[in-house]
N, C-alpha and C. Protein backbone atom coordinates (compact mmCIF):
# COMPACT_ATOMS: atom_id res chain seq x y z
N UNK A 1 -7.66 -18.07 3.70
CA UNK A 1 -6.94 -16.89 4.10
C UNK A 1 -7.92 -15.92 4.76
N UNK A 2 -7.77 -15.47 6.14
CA UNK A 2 -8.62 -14.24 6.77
C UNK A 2 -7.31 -13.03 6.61
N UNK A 3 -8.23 -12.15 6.53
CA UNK A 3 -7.54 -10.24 6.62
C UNK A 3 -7.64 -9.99 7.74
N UNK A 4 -6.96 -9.12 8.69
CA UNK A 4 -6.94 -9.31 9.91
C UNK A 4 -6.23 -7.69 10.20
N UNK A 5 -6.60 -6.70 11.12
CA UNK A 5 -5.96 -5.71 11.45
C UNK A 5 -4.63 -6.21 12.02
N UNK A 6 -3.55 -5.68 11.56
CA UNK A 6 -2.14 -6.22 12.68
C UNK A 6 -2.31 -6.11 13.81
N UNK A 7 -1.20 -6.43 14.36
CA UNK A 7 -0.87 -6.82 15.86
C UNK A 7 0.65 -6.44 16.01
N UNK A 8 1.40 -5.58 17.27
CA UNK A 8 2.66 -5.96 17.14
C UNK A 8 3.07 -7.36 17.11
N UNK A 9 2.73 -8.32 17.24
CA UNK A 9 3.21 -9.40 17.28
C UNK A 9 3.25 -9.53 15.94
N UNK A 10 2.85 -9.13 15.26
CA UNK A 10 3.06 -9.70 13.88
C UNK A 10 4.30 -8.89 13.03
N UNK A 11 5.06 -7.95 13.94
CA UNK A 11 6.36 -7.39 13.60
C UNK A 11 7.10 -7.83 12.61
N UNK A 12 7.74 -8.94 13.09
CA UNK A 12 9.03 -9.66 12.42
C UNK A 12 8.55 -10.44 11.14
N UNK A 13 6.97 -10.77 11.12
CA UNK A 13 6.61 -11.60 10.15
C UNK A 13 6.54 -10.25 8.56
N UNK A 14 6.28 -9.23 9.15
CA UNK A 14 5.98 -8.51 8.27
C UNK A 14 6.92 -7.23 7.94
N UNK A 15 8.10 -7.41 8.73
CA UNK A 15 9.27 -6.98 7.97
C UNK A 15 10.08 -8.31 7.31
N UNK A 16 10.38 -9.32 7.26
CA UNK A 16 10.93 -10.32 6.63
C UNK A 16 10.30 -10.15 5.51
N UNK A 17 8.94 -9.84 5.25
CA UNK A 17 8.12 -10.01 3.91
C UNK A 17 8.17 -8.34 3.16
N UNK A 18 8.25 -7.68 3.79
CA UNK A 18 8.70 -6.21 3.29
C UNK A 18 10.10 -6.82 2.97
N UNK A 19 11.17 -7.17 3.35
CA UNK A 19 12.44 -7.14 2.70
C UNK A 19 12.35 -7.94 1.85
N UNK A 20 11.34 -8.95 1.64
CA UNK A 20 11.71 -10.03 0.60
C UNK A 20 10.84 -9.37 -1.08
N UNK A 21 9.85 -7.96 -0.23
CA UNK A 21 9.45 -7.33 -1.42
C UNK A 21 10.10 -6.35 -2.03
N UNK A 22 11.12 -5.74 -1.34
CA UNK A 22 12.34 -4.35 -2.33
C UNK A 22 12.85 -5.69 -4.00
N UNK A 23 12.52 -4.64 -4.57
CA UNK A 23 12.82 -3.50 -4.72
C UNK A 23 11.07 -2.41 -5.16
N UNK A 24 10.41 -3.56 -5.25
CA UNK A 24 9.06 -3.22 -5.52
C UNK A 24 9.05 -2.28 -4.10
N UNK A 25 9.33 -2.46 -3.22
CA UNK A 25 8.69 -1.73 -1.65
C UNK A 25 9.94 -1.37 -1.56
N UNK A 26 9.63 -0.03 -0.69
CA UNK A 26 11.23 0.44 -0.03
C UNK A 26 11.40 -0.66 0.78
N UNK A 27 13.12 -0.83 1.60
CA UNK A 27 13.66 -1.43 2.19
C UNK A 27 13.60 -0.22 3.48
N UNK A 28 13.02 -0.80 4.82
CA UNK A 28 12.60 -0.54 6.19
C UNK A 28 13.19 -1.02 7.24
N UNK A 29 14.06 -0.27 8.69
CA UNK A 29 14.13 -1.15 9.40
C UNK A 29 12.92 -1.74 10.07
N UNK A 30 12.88 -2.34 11.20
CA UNK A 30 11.74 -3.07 12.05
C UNK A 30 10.86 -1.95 12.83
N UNK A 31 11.74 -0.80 13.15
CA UNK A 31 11.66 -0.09 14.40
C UNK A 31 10.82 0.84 13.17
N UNK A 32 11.58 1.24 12.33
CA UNK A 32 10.12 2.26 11.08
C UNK A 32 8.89 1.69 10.55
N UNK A 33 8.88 0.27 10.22
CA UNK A 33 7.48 -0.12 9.55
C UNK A 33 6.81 -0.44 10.70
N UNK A 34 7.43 -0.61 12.26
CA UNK A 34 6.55 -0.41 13.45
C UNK A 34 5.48 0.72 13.91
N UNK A 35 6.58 1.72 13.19
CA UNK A 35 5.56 3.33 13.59
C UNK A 35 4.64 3.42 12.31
N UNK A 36 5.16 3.03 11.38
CA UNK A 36 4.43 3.07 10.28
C UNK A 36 3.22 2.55 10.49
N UNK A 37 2.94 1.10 10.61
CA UNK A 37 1.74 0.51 11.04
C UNK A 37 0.62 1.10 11.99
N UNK A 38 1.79 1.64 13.02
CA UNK A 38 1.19 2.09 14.17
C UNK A 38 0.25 3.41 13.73
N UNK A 39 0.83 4.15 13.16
CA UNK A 39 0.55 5.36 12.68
C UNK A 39 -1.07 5.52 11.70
N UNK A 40 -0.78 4.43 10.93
CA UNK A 40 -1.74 4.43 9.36
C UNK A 40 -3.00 4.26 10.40
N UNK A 41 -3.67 4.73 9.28
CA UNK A 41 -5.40 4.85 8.94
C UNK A 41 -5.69 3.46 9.23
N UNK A 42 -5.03 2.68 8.68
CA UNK A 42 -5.26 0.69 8.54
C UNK A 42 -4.45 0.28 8.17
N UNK A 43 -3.79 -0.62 8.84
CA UNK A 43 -3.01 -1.69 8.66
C UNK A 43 -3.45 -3.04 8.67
N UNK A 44 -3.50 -3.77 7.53
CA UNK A 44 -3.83 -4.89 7.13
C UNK A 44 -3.50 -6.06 7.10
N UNK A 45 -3.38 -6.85 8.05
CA UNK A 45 -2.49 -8.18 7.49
C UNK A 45 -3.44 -9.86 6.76
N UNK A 46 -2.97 -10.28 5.62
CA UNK A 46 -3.29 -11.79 5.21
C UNK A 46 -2.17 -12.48 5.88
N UNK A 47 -3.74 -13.17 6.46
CA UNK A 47 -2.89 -14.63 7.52
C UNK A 47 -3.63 -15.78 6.82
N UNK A 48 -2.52 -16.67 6.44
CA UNK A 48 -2.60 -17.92 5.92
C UNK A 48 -2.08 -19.28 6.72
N UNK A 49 -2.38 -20.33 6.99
CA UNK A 49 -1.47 -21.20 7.58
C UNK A 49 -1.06 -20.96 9.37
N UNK A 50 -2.16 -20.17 9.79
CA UNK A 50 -1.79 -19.22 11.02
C UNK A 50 -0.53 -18.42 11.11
N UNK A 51 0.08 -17.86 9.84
CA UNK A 51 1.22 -16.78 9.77
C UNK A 51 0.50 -15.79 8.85
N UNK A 52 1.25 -14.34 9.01
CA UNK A 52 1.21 -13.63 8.24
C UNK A 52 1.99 -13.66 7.03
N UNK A 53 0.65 -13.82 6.00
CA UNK A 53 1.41 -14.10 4.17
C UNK A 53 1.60 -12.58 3.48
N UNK A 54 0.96 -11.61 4.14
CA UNK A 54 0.99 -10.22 3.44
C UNK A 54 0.54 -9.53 4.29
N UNK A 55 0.93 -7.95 4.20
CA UNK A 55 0.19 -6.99 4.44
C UNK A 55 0.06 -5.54 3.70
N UNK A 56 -0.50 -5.26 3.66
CA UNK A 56 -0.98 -3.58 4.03
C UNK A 56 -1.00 -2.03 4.76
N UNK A 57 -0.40 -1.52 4.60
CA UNK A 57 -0.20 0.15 5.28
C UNK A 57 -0.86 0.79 4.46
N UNK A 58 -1.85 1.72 4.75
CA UNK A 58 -2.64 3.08 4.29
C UNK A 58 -2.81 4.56 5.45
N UNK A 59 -2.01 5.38 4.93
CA UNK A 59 -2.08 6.60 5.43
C UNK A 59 -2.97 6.99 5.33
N UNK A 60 -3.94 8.09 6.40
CA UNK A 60 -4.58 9.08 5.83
C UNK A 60 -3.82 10.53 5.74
N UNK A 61 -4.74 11.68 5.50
CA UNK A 61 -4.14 12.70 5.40
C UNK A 61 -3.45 12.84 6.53
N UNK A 62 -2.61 13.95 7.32
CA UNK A 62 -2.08 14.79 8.22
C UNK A 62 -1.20 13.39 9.06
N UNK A 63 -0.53 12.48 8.34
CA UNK A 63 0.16 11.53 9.16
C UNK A 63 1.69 12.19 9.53
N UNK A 64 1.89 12.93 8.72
CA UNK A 64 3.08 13.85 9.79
C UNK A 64 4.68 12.61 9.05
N UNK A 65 3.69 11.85 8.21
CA UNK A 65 5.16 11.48 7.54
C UNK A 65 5.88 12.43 6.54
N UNK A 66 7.36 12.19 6.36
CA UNK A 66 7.90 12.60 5.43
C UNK A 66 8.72 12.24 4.19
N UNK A 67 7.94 11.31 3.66
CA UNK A 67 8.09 10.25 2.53
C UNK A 67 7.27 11.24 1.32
N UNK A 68 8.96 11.38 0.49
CA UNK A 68 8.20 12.41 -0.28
C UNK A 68 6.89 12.00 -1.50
N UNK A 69 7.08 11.02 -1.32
CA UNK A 69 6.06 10.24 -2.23
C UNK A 69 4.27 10.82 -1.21
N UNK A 70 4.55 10.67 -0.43
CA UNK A 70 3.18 10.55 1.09
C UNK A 70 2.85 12.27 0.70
N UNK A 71 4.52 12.90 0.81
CA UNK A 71 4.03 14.41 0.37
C UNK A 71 3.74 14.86 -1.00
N UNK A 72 3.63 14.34 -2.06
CA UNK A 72 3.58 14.66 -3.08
C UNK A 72 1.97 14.39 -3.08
N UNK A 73 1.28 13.19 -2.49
CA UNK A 73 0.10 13.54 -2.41
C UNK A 73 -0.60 14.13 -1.80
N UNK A 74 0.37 14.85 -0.77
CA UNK A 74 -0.65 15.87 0.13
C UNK A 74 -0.83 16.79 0.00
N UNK A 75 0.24 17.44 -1.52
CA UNK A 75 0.17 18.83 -1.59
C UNK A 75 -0.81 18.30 -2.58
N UNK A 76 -1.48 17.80 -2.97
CA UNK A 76 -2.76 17.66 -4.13
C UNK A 76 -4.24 17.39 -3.62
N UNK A 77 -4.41 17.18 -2.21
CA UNK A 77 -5.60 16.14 -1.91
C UNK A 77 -5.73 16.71 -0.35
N UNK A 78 -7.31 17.24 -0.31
CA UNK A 78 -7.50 17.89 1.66
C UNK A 78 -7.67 16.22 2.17
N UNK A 79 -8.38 15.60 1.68
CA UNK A 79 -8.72 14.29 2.05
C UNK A 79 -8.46 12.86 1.57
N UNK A 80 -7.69 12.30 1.60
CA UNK A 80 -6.78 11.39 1.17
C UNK A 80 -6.19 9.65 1.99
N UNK A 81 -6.61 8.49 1.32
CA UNK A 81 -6.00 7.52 2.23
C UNK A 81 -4.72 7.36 0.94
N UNK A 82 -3.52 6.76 1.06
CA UNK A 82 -2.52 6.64 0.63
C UNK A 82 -1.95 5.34 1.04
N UNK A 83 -1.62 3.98 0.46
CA UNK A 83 -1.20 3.33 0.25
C UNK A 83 0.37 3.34 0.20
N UNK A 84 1.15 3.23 1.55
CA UNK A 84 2.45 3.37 1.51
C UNK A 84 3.33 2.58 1.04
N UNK A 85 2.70 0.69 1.29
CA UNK A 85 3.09 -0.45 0.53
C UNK A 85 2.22 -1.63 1.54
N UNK A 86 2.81 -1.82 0.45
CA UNK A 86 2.09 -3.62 0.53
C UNK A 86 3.35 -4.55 -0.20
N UNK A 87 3.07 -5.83 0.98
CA UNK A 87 3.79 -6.59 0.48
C UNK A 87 3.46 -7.90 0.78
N UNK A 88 3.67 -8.74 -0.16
CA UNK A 88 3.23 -10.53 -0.18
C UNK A 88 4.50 -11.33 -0.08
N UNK A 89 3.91 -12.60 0.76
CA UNK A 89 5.50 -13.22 0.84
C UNK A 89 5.60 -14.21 -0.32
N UNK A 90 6.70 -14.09 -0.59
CA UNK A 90 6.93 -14.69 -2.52
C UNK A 90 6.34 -15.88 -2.32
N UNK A 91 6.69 -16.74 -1.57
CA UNK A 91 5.56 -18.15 -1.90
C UNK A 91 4.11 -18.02 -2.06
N UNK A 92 3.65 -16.85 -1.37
CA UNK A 92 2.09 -16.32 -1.80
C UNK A 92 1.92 -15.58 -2.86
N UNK A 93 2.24 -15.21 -3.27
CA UNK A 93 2.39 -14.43 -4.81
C UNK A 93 1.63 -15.13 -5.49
N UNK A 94 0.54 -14.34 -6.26
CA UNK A 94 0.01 -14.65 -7.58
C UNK A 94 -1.30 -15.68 -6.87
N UNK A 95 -1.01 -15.73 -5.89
CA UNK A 95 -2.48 -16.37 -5.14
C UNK A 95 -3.58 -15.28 -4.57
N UNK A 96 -3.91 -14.14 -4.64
CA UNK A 96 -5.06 -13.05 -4.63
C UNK A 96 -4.85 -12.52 -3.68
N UNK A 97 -3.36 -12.63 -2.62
CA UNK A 97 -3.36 -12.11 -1.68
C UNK A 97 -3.42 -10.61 -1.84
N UNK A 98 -2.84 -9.62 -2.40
CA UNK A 98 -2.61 -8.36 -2.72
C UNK A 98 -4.35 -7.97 -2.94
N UNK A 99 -4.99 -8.37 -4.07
CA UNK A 99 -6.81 -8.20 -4.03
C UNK A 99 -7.11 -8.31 -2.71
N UNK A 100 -7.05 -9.54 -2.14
CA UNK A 100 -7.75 -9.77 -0.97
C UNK A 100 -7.75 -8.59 -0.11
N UNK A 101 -6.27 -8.43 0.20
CA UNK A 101 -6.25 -6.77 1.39
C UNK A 101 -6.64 -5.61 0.49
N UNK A 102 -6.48 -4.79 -0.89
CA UNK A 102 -7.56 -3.89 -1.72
C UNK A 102 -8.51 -3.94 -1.24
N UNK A 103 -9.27 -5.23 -1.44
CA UNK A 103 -10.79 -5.24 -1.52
C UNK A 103 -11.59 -4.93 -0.09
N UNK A 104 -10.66 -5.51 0.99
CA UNK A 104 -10.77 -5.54 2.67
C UNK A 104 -10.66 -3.63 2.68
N UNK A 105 -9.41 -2.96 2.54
CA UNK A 105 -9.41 -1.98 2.45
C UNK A 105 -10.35 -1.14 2.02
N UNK A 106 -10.35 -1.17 0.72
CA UNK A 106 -11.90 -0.28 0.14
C UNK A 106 -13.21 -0.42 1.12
N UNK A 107 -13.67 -1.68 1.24
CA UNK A 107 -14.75 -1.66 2.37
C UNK A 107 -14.52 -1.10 3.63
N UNK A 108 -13.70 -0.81 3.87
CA UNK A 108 -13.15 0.10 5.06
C UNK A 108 -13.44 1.89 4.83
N UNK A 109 -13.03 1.93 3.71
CA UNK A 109 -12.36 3.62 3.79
C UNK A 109 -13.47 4.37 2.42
N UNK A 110 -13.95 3.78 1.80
CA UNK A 110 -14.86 3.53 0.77
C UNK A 110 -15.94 4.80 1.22
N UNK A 111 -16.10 6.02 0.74
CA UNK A 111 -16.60 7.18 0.91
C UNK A 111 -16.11 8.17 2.22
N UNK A 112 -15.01 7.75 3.00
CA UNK A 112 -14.69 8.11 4.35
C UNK A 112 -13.22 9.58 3.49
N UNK A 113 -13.05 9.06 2.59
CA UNK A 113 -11.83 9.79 2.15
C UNK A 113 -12.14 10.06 0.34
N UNK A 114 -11.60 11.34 -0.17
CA UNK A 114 -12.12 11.31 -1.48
C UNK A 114 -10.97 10.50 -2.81
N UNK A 115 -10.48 10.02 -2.16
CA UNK A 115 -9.13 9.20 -3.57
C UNK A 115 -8.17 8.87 -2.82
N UNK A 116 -7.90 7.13 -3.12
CA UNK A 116 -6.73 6.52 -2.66
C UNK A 116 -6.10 6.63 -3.34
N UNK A 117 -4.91 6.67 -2.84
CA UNK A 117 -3.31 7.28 -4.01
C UNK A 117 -2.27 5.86 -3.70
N UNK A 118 -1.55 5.67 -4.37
CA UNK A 118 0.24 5.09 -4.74
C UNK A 118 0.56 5.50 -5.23
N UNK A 119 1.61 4.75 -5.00
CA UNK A 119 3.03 5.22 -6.65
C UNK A 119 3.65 3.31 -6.44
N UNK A 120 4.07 3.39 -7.80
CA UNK A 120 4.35 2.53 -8.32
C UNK A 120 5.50 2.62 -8.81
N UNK A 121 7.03 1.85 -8.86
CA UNK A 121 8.31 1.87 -9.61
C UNK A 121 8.20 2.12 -10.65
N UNK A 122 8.54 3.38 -11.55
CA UNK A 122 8.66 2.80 -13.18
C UNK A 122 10.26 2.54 -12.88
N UNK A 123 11.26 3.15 -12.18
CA UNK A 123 12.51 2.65 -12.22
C UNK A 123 13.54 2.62 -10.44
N UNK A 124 13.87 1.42 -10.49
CA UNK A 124 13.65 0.15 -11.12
C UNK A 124 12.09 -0.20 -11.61
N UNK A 125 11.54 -0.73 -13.03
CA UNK A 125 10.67 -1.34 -13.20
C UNK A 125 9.92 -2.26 -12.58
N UNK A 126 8.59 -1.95 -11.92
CA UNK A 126 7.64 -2.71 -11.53
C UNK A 126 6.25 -3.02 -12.51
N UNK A 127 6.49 -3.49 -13.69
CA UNK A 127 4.86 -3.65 -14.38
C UNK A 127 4.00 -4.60 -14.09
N UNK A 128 4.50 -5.34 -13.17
CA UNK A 128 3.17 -6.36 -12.44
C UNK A 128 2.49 -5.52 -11.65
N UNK A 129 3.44 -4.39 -10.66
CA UNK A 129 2.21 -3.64 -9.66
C UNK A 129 1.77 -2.77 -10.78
N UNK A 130 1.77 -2.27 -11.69
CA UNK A 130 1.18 -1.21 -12.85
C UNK A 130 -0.14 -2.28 -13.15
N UNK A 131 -0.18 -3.27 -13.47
CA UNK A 131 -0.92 -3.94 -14.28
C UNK A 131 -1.97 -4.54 -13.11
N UNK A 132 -1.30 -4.59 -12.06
CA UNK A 132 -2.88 -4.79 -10.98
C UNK A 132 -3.41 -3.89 -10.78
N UNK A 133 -2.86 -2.71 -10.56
CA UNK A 133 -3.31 -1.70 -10.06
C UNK A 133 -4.24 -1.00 -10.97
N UNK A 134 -3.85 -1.37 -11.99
CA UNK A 134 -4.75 -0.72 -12.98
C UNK A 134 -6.35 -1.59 -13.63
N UNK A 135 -6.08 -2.55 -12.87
CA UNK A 135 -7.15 -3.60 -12.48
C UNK A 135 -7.72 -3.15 -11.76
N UNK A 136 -7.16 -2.86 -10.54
CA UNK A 136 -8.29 -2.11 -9.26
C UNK A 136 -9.04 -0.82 -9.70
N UNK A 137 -8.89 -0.58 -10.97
CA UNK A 137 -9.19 0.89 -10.89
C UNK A 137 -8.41 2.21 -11.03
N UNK A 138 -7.20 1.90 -11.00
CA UNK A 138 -6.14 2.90 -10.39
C UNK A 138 -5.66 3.75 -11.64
N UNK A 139 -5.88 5.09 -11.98
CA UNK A 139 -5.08 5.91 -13.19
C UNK A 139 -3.94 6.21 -12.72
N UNK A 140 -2.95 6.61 -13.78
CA UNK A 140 -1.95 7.53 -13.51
C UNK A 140 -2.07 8.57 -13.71
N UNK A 141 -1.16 9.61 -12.41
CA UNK A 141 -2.10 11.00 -12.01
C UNK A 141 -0.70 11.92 -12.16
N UNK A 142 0.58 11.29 -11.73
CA UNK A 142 2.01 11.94 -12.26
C UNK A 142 2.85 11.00 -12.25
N UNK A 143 4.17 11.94 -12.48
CA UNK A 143 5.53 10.90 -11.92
C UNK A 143 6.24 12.01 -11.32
N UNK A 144 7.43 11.39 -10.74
CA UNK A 144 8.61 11.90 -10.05
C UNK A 144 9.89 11.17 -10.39
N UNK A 145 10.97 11.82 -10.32
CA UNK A 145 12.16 11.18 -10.87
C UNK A 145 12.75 11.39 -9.40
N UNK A 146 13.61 10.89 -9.11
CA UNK A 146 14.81 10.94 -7.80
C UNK A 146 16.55 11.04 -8.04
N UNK A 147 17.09 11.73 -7.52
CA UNK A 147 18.11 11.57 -7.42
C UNK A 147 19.02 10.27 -7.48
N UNK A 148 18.81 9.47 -6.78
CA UNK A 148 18.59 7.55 -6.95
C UNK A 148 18.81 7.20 -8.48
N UNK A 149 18.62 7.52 -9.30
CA UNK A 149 18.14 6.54 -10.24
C UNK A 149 16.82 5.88 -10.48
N UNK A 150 15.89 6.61 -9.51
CA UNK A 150 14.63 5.92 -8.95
C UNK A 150 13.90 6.78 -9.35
N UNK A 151 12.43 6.18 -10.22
CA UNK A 151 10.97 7.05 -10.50
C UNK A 151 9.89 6.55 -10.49
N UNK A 152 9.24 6.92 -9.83
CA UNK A 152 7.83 6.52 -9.42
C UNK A 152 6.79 7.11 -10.32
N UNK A 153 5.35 6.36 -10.20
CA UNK A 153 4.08 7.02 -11.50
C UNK A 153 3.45 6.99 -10.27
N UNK A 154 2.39 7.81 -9.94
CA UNK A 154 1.46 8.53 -8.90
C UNK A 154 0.50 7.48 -9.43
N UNK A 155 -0.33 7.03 -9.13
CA UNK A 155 -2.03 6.87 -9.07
C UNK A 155 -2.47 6.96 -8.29
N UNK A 156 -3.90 7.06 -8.95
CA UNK A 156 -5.38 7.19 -8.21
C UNK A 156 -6.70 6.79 -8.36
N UNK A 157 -6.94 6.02 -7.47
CA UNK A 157 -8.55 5.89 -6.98
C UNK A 157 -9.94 6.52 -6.73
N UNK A 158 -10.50 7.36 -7.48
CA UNK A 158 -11.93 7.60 -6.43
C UNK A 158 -12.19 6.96 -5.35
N UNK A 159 -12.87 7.53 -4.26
CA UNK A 159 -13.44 6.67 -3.34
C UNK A 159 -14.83 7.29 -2.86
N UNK A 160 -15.69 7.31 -4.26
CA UNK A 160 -16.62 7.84 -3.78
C UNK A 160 -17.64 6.51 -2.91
N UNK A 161 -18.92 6.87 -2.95
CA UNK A 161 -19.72 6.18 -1.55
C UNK A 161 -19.79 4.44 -2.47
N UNK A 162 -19.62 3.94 -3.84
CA UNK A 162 -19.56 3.03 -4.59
C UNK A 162 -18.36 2.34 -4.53
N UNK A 163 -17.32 2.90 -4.72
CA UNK A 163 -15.90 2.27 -4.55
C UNK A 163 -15.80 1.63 -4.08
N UNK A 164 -16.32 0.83 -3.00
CA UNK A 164 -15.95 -0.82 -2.29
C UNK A 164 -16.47 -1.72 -3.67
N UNK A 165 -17.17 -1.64 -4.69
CA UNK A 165 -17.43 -2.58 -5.45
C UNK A 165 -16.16 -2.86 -6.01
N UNK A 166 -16.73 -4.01 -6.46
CA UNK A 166 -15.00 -4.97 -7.28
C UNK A 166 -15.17 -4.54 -9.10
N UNK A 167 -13.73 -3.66 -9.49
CA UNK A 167 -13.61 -3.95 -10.80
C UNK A 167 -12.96 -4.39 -11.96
């Protein structure tokens, strides 16, 4: 498997795999996780088999989105990369793809920004992304409840000048 900055061409491969990740990931049309990509700090894709098996979106600060999750960490943080989602295509699951783009990432942004942020489902329940994430390093920093039925737990990363190491 190589990590690879996207490509539009890699569009359709990586919304099919965003929809096959909701409820863990929001559900996106083509034409939004286009600007999305376009937009982020880094966009990441794992290519396996010469297709894309996963990718990666990370905001930095002042991206001018309005995902209140994106704003909840901006009213906390001058300098900030943010993790909007990631998603693996279920036959790749549980094979290191999700580490693989982290670890690619961190060596990227790794003292450039002071704390990478997510949020994570507590409802609907996601405790597989809780339980990696908290592998990478990642505390919980808040939550938010939604109108939805939907609540998310905030975490966070340091990213001081060490943070590309693996923990």
């Amino acid at each position: 498997m190589r990590i690879r900055d996207w490509c539009p061409e890699d569009l359709d491969a990586l919304h099919r795999i965003n929809e096959a990740s909701t409820p863990g990931v929001g559900s996106v049309s083509p034409e939004r996780l286009a600007m999305l990509a376009g937009a982020a700090l880094v966009t990441l894709v794992a290519e396996a088999e010469g297709a894309p098996v996963g990718f990666l979106i990370c905001l930095g600060e002042g991206a001018g989105y309005t995902s209140p999750n994106y704003l909840w960490v901006s009213q906390r943080h001058e300098r900030f990369a943010y993790v909007d989602r990631v998603g693996v295509d279920p036959a790749w699951r549980g094979r290191g793809v999700g580490g693989q783009l982290y670890e690619t990432l961190l060596a990227r942004i790794s003292g450039l920004r002071d704390v990478l942020a997510c949020e994570v489902n507590e409802r609907p329940p996601n405790p597989g992304s809780l339980r990696f994430h908290r592998r990478l390093g990642f505390l919980p920093v808040g939550r938010q409840a939604f109108a939805d039925d939907k609540a998310v737990v905030y975490l966070e990363r340091p990213l001081g000048q060490d943070s590309s190491q693996p923990v």
